[in-house]
Protein backbone atom coordinates (compact mmCIF):
# COMPACT_ATOMS: atom_id res chain seq x y z
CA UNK A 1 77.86 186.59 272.18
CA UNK A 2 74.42 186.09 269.66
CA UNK A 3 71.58 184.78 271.57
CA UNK A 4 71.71 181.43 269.99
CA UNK A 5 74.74 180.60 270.65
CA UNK A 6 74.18 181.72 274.74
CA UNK A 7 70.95 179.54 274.09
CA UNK A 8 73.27 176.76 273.40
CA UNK A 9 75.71 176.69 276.28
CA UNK A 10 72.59 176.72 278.54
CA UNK A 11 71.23 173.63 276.59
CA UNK A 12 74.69 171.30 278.08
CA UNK A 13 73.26 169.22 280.46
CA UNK A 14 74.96 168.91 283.89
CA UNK A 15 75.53 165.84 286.03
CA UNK A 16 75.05 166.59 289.90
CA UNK A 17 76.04 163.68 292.21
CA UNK A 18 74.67 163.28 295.44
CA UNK A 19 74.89 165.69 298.37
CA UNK A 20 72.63 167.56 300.84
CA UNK A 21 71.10 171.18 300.78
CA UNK A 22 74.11 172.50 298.30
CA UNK A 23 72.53 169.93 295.79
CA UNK A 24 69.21 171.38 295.89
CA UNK A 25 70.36 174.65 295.88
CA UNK A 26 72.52 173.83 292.52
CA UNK A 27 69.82 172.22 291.00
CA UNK A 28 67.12 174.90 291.43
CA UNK A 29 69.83 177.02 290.28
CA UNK A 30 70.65 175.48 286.72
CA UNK A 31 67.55 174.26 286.61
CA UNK A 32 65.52 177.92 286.92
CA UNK A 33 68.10 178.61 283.71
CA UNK A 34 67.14 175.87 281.34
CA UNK A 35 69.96 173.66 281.97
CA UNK A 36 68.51 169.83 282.01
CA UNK A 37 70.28 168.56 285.52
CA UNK A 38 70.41 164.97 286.37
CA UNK A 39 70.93 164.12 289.97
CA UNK A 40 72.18 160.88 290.72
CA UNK A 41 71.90 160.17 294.89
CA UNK A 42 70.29 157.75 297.30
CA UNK A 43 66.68 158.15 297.82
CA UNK A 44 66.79 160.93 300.21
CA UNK A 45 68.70 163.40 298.13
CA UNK A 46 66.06 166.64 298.20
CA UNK A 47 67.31 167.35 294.96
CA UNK A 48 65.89 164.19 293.34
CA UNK A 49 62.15 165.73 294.10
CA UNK A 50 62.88 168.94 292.87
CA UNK A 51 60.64 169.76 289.79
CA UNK A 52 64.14 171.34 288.20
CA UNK A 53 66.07 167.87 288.65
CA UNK A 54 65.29 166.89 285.14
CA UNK A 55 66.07 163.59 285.18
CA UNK A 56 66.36 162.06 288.58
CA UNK A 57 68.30 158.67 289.05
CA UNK A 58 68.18 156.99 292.28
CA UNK A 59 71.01 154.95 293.78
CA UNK A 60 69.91 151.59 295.18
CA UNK A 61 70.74 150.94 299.07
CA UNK A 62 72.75 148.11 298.14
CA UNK A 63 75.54 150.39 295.46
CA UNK A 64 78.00 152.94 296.46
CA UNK A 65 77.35 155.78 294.60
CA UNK A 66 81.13 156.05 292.78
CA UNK A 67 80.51 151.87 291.06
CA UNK A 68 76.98 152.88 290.28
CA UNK A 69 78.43 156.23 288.66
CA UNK A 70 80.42 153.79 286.95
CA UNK A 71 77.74 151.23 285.73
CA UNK A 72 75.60 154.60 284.79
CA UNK A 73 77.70 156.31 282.27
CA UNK A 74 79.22 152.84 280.53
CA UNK A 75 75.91 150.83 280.61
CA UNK A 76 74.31 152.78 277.38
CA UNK A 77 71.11 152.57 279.61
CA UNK A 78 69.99 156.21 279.79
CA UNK A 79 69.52 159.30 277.74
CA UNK A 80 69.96 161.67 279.97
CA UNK A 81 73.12 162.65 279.27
C-alpha cells in the first residue's frame, strides 16, 4: 500500500460514544495515529478531556445518549464528522 493512500485511511474520522476507561484508552489510541475522534458522552466521560478527543461533544443531563445520537448526526449542526 503507497504512503498516501495509508495516509488516507488514517484521515476517516471515528465516532466513539460514551463509555468509561476503554473510551479513553481508544481515543488516545486513534488519536496518537492521526485519526480525528469525536467522543460523544455525558460530562464525565475522561475521554472528552483528552487532548486526542478531537472534537468533544457533551451530552446534556436531561438526553439519553441514543435520541441525542440521533438529533447529532440528522441536525446538520456539526462538522465533525
Amino acid at each position: 500500500m503507497s504512503k498516501d493512500k495509508k495516509d488516507k485511511q488514517n484521515n476517516i474520522p471515528v465516532i466513539l460514544l460514551d463509555g468509561d476507561e476503554n473510551t479513553i484508552s481508544v481515543t488516545r489510541s486513534l488519536g496518537q495515529k492521526g485519526i480525528p475522534v469525536t467522543v460523544i458522552a455525558k460530562g464525565d466521560c475522561p475521554a472528552l478531556y483528552s487532548k486526542f478527543c478531537h472534537y468533544p461533544v457533551v451530552v446534556p443531563e436531561d438526553k439519553d445518549l441514543a435520541s441525542f445520537f440521533h438529533w447529532y448526526l440528522l441536525s446538520g449542526e456539526t462538522d465533525a464528522v
